[in-house]
PDB file of N, CA and C in Angstrom:
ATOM      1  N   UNK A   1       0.825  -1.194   0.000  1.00  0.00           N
ATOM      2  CA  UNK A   1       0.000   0.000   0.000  1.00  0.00           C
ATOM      3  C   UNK A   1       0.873   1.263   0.000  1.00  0.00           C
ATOM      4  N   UNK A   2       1.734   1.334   0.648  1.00  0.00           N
ATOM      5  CA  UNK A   2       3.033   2.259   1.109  1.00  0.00           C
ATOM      6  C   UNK A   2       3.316   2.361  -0.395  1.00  0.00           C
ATOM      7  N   UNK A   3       3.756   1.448  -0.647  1.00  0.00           N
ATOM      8  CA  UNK A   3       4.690   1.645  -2.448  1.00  0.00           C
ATOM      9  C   UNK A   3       3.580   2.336  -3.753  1.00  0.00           C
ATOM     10  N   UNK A   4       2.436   2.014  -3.260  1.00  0.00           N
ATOM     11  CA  UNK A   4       1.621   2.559  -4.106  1.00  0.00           C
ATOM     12  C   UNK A   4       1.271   4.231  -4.062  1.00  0.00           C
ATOM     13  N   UNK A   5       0.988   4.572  -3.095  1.00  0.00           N
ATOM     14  CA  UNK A   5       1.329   5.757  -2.580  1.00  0.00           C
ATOM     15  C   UNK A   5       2.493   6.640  -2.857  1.00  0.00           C
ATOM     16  N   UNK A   6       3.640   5.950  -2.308  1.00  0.00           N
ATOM     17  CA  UNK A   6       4.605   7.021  -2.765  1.00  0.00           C
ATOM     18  C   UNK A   6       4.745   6.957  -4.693  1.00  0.00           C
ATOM     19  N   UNK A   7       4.528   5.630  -5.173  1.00  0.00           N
ATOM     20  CA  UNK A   7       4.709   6.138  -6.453  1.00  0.00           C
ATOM     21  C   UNK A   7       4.263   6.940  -7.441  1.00  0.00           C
ATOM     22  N   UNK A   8       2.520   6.707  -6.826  1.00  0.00           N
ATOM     23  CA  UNK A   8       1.908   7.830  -7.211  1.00  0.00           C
ATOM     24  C   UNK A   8       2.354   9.464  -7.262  1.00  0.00           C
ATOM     25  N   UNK A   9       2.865   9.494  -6.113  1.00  0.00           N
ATOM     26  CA  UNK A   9       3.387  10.960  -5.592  1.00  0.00           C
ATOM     27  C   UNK A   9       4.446  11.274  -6.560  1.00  0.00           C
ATOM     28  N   UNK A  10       5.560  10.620  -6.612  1.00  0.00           N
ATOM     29  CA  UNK A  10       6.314  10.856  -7.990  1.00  0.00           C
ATOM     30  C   UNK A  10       6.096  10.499  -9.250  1.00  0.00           C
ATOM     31  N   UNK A  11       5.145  10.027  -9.370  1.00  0.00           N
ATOM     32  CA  UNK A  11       4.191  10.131 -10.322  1.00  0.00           C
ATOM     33  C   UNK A  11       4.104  11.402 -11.296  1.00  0.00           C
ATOM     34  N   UNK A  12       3.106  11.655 -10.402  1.00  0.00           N
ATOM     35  CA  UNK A  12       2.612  12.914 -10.432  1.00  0.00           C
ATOM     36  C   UNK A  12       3.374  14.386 -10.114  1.00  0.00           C
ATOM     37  N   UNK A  13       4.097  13.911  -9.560  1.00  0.00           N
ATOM     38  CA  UNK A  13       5.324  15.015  -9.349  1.00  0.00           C
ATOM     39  C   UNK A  13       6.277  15.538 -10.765  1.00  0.00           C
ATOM     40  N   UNK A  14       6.620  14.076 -11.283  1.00  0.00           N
ATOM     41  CA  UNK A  14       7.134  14.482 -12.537  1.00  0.00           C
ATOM     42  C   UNK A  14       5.976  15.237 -13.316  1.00  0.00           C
ATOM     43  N   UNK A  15       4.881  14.738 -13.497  1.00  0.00           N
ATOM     44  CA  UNK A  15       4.234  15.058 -14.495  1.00  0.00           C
ATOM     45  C   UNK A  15       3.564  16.873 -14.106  1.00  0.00           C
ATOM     46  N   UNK A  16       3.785  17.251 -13.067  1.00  0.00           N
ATOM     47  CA  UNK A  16       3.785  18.441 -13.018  1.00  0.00           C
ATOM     48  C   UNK A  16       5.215  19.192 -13.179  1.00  0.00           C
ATOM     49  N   UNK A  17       6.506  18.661 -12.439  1.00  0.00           N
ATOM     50  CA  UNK A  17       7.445  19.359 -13.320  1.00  0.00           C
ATOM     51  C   UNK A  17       7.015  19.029 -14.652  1.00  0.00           C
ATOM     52  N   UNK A  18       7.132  18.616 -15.740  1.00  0.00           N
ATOM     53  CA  UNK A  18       7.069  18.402 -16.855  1.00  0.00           C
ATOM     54  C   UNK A  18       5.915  19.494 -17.339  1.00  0.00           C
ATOM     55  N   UNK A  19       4.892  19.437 -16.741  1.00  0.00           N
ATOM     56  CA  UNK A  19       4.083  20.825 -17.571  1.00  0.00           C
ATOM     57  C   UNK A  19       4.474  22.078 -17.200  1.00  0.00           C
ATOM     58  N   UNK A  20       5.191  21.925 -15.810  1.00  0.00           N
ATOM     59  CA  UNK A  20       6.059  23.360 -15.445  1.00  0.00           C
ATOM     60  C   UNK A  20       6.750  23.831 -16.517  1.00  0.00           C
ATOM     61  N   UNK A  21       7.794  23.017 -16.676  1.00  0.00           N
ATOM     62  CA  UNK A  21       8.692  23.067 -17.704  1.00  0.00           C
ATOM     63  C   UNK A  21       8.329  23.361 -18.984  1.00  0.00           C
ATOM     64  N   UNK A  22       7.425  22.729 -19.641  1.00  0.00           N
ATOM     65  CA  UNK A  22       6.689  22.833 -20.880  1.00  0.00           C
ATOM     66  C   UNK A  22       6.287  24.401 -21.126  1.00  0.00           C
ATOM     67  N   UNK A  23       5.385  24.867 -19.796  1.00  0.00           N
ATOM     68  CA  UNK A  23       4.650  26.394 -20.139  1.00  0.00           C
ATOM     69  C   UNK A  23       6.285  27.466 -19.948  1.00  0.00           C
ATOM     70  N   UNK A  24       6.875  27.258 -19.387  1.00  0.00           N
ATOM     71  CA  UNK A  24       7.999  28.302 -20.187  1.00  0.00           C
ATOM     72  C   UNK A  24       8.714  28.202 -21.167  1.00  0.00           C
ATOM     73  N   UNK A  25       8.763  27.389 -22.002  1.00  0.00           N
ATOM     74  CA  UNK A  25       9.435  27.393 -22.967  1.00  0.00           C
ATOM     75  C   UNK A  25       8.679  28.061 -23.764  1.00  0.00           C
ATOM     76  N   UNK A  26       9.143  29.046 -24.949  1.00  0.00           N
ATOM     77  CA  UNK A  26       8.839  30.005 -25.575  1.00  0.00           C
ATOM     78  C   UNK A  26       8.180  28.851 -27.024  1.00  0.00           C
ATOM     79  N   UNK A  27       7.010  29.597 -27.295  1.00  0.00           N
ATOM     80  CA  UNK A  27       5.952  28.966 -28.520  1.00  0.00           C
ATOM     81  C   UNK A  27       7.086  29.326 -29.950  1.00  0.00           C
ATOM     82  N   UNK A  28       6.863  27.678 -30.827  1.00  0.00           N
ATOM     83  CA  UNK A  28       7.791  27.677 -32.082  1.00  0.00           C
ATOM     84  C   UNK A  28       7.138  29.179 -32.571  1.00  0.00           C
ATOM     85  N   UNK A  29       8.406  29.698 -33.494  1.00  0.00           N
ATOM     86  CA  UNK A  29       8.295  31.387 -34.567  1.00  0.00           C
ATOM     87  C   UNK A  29       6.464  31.140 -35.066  1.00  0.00           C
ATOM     88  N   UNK A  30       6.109  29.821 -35.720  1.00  0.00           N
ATOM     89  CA  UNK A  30       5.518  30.147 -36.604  1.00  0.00           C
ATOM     90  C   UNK A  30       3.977  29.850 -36.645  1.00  0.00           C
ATOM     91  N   UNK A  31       3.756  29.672 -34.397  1.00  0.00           N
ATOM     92  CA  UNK A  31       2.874  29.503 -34.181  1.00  0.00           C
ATOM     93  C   UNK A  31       2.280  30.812 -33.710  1.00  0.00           C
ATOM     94  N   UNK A  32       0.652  30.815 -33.410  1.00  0.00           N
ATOM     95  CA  UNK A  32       0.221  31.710 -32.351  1.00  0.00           C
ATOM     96  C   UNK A  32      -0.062  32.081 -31.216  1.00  0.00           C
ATOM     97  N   UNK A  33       0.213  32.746 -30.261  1.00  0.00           N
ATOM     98  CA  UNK A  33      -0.201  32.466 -28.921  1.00  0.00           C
ATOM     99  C   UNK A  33      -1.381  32.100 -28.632  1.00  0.00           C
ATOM    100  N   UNK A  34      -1.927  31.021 -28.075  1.00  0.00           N
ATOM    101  CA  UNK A  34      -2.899  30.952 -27.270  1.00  0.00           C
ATOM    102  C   UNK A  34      -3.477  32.179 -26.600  1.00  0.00           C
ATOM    103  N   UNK A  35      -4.753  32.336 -26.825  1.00  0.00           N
ATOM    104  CA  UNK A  35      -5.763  32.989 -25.829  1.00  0.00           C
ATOM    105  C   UNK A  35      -6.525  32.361 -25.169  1.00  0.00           C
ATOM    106  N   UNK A  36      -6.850  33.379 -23.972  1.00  0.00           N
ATOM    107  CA  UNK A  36      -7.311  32.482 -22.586  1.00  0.00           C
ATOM    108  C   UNK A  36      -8.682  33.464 -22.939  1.00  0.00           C
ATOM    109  N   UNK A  37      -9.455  32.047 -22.639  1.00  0.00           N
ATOM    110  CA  UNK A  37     -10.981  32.638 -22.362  1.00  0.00           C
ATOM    111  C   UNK A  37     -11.279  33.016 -20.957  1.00  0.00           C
ATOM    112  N   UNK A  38     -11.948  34.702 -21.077  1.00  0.00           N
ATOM    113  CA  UNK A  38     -12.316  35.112 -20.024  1.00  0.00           C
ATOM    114  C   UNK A  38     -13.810  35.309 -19.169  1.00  0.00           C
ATOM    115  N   UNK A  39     -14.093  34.539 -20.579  1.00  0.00           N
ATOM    116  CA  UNK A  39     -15.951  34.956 -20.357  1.00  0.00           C
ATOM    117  C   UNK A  39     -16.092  34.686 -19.061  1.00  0.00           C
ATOM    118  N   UNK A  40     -16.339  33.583 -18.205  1.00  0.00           N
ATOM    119  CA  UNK A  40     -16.909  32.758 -17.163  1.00  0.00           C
ATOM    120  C   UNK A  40     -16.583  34.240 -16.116  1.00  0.00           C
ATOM    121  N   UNK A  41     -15.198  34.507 -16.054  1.00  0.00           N
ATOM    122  CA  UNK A  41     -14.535  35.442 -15.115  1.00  0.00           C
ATOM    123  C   UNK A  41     -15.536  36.637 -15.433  1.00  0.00           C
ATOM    124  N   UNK A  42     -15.547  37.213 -16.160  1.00  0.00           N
ATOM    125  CA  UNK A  42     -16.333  38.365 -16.833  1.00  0.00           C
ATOM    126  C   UNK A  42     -18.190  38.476 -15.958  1.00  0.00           C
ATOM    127  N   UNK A  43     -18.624  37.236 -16.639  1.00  0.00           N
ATOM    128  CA  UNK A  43     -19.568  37.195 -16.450  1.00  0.00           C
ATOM    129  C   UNK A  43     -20.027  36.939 -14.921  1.00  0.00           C
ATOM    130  N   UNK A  44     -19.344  36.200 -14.234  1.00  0.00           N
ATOM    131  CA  UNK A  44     -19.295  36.175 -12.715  1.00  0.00           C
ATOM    132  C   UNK A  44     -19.328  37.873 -12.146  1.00  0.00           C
ATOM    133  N   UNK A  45     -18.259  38.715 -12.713  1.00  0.00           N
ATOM    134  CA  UNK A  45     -18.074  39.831 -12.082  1.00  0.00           C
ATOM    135  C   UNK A  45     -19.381  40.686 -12.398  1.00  0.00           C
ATOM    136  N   UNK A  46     -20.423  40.750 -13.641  1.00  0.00           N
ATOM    137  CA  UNK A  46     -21.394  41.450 -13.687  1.00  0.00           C
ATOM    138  C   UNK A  46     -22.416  40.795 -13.244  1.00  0.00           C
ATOM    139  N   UNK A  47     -22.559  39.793 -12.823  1.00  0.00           N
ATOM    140  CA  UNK A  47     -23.343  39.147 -11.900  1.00  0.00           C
ATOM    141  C   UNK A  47     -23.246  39.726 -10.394  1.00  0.00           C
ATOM    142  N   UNK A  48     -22.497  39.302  -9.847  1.00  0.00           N
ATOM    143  CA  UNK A  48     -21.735  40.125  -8.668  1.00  0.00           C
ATOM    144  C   UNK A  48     -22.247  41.626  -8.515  1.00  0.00           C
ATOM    145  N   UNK A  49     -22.324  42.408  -9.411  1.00  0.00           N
ATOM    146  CA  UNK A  49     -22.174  44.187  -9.389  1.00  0.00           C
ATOM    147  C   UNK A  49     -23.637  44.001  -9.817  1.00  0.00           C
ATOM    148  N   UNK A  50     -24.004  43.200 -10.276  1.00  0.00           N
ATOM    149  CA  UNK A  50     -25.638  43.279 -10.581  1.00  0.00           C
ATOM    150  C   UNK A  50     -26.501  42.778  -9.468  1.00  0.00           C
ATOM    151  N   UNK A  51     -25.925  42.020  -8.645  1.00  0.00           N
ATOM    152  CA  UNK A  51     -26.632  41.705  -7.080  1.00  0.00           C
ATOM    153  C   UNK A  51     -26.681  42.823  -6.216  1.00  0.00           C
ATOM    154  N   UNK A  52     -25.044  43.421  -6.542  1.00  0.00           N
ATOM    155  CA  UNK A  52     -24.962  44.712  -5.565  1.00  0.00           C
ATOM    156  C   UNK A  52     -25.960  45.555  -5.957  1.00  0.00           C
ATOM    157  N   UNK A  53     -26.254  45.816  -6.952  1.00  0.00           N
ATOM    158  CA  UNK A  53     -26.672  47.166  -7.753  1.00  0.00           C
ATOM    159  C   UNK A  53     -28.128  46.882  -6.973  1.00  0.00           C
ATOM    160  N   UNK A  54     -28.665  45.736  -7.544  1.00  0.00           N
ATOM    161  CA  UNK A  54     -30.243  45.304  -6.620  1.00  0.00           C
ATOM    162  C   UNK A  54     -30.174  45.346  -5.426  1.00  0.00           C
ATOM    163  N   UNK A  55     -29.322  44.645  -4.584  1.00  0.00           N
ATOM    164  CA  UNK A  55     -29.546  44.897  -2.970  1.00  0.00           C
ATOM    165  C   UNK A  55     -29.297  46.477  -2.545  1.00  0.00           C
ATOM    166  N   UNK A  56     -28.586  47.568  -3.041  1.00  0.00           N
ATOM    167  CA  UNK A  56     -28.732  48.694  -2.503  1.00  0.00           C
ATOM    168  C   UNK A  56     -30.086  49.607  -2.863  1.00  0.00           C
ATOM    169  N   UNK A  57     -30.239  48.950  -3.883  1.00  0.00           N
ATOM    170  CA  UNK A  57     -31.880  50.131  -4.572  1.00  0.00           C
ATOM    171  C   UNK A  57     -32.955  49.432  -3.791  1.00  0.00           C
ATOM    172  N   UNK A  58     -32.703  48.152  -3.027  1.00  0.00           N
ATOM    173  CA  UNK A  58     -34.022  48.011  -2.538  1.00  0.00           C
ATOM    174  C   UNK A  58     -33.970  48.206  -1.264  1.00  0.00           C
TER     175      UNK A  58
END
């Protein structure tokens, strides 16, 4: 049970160094950067300011 456990842990350990590693390395010349979708974030925040906006007018 012990051995299963820890292997997991380095397991998974590599495989997060490894995407560590991966996101800094600079994107090949002749690709494009990725964009991050912000909607969800966005839309949470006018939700938010739209609760406020109702709880003070009433």
């Amino acid at each position: 049970m012990r051995y299963v456990i820890i292997n997991n842990l380095i397991m998974s350990s590599r495989r997060a160094r490894h995407q560590f590693l991966s996101r800094l390395q600079p994107p090949p010349a002749g690709e494009r950067l990725p964009r991050k979708d912000h909607t969800g974030f966005i839309m949470t925040l006018l939700t938010i300011c739209f609760g406020i906006a109702v709880y003070l007018m009433a």
